[in-house]
Protein backbone atom coordinates (compact mmCIF):
# COMPACT_ATOMS: atom_id res chain seq x y z
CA UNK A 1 14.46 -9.98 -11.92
CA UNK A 2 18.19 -9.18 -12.49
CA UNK A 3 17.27 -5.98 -14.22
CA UNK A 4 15.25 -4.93 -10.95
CA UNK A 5 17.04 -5.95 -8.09
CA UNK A 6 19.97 -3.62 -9.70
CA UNK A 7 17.46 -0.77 -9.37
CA UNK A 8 16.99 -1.73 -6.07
CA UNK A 9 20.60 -1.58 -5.10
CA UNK A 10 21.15 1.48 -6.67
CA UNK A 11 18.51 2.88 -4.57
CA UNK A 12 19.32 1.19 -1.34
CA UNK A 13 16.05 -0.92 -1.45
CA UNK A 14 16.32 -3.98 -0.47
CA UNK A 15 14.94 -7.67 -2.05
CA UNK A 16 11.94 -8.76 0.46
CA UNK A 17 11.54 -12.10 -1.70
CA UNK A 18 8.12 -12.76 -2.59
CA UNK A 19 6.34 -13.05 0.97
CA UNK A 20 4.55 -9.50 0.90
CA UNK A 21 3.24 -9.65 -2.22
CA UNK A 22 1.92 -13.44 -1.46
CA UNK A 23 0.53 -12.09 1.80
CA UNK A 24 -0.99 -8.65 0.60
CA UNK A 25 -2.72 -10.68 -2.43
CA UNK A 26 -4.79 -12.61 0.71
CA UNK A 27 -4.98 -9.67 2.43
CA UNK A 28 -7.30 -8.14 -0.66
CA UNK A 29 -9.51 -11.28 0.09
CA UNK A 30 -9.65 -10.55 3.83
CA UNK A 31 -11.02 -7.32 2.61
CA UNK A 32 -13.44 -7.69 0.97
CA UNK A 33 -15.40 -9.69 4.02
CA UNK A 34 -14.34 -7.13 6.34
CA UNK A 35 -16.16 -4.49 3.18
CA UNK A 36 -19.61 -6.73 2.91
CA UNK A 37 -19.37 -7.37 6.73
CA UNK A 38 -18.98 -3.16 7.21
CA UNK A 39 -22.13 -2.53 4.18
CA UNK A 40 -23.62 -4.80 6.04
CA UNK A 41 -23.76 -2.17 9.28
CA UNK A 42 -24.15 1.04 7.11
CA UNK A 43 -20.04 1.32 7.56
CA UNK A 44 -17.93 2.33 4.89
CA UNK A 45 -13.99 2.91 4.28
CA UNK A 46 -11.68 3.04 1.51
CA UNK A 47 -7.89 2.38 1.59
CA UNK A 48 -4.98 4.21 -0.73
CA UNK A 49 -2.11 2.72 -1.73
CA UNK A 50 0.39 4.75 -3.39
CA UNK A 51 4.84 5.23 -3.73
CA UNK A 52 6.83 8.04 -2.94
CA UNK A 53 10.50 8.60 -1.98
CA UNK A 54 11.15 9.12 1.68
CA UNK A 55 12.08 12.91 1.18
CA UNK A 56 8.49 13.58 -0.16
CA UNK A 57 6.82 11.68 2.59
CA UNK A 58 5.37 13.99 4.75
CA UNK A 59 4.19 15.94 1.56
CA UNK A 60 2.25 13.03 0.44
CA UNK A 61 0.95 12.47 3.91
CA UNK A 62 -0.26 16.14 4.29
CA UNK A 63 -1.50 16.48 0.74
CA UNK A 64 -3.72 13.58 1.28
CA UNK A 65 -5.45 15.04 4.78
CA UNK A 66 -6.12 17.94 2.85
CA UNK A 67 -7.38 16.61 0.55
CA UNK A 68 -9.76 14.27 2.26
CA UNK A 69 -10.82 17.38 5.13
């Protein structure tokens, strides 16, 4: 963990601890009722998760409406 928070702090991130991770792992349960719930009603979605630095952002964000128009 040593070896990462120095990454961090060379890259002005910051150490969160280990409450997002805990809460997106039951988040991904939460999901998959709200997915059978959404079948369910002929509804469909799909979520992306992906990393980029902060001077590519609005790249990513307009490469992926293109992508998905």
């Amino acid at each position: 963990m040593k070896f990462v928070n120095r990454i961090a702090e060379k890259y002005n991130g910051l150490d969160s601890g280990s409450a997002p991770g805990m809460y997106g792992y039951f988040l991904t349960f939460a999901i998959c009722y709200i997915r059978d719930f959404c079948l369910d009603h002929e509804y469909m979605g799909e979520s992306l998760e992906t990393t980029c630095s902060w001077d590519n952002v609005h790249k990513l964000i307009n490469g992926v409406r293109e992508a998905f128009v």
